[in-house]
Protein backbone atom coordinates (compact mmCIF):
# COMPACT_ATOMS: atom_id res chain seq x y z
CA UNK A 1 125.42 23.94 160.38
CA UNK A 2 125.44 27.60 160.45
CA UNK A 3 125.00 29.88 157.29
CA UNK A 4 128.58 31.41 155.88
CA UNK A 5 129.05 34.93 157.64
CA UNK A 6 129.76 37.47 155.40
CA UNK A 7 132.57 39.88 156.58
CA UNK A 8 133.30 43.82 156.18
CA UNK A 9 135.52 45.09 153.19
CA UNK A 10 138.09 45.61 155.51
CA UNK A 11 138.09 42.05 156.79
CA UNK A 12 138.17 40.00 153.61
CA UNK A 13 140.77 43.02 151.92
CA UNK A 14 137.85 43.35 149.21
CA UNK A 15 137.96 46.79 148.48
CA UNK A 16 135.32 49.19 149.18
CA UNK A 17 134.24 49.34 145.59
CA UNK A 18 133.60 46.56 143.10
CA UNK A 19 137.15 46.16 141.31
CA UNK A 20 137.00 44.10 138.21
CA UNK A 21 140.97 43.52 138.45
CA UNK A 22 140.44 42.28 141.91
CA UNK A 23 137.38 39.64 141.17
CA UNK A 24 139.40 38.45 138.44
CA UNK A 25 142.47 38.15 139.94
CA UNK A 26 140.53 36.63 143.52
CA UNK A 27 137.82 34.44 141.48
CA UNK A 28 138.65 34.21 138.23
CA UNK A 29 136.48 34.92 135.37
CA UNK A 30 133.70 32.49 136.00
CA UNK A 31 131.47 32.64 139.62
CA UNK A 32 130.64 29.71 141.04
CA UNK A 33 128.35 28.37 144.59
CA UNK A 34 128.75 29.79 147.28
CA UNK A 35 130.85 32.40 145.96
CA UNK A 36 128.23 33.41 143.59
CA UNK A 37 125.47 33.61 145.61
CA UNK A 38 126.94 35.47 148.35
CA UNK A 39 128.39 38.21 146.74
CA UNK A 40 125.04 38.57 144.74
CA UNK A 41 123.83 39.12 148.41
CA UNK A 42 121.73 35.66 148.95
CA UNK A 43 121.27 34.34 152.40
CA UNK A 44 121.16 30.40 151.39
CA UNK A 45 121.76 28.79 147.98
CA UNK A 46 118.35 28.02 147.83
CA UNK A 47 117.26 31.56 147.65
CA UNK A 48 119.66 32.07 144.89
CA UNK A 49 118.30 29.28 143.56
CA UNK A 50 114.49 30.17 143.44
CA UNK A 51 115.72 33.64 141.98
CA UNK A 52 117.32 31.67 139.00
CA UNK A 53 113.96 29.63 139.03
CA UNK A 54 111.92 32.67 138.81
CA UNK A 55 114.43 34.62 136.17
CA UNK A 56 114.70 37.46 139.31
CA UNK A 57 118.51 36.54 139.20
CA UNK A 58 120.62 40.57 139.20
CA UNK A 59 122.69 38.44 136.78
CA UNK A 60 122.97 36.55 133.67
CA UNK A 61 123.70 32.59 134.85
CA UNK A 62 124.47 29.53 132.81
CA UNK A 63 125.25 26.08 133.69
CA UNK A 64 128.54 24.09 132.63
CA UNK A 65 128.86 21.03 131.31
CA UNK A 66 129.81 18.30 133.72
CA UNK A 67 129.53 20.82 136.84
CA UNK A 68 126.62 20.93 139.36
CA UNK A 69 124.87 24.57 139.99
CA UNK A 70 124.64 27.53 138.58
CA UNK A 71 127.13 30.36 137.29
CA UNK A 72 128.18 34.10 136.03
CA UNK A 73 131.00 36.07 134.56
CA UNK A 74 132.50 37.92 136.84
CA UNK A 75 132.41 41.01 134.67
CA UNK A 76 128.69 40.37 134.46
CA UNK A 77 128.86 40.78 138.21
CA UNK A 78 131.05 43.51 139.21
CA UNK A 79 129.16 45.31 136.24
CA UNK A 80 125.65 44.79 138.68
CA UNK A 81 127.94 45.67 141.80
CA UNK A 82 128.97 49.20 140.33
CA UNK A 83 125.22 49.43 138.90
CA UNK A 84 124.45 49.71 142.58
CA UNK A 85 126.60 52.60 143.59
CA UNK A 86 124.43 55.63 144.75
CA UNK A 87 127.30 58.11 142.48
CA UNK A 88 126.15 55.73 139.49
CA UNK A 89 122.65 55.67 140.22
CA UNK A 90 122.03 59.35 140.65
CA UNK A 91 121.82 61.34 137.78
CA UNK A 92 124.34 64.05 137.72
CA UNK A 93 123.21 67.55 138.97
CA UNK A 94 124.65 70.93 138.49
CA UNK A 95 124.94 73.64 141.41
CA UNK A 96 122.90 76.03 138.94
CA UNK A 97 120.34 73.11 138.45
CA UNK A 98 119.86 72.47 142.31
CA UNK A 99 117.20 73.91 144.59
CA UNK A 100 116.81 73.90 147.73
CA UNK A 101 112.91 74.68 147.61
CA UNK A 102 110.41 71.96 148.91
CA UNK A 103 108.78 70.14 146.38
């Protein structure tokens, strides 16, 4: 059996950037296998799984009573999704305050 294939934005209609009112509405507010894992950007549950093992998981997980595997919020993860934007990674930076000198 093959792994799942993930798909372009376009594809799945998940939009281009993480929308909280889209996860929720699509997912929920709990993540679950193989959802979880997937989106998170795993290749197999078992890598996901050796992340949780190892406390390398991008996200808070927790386990649920009388349900197998592991799982998130889906805030928690579309918070981690924006987190990875380059616009909310790079510090913002004025005309004035750029240079275009070699460093």
């Amino acid at each position: 059996m093959s792994p799942p294939t993930v798909s372009s934005a376009a594809e799945t209609g998940m939009p281009a950037r993480p929308d909280n009112d889209y996860f929720q509405r699509r997912f929920g507010p709990i993540l679950g296998a193989p959802d979880l894992w997937l989106i998170l950007g795993f290749r197999t549950a078992d890598a996901f799984r050796k992340a949780v093992e190892r406390g390398k998981a991008p996200v808070p997980t927790f386990t649920l009573p009388n349900r197998r595997g592991r799982f998130a919020l889906t805030a928690d993860v579309v918070r981690w999704l924006e987190s990875l934007s380059p616009a909310a990674a790079a510090p913002a930076v004025a005309d004035s305050e750029a240079t275009t000198e070699p460093i």
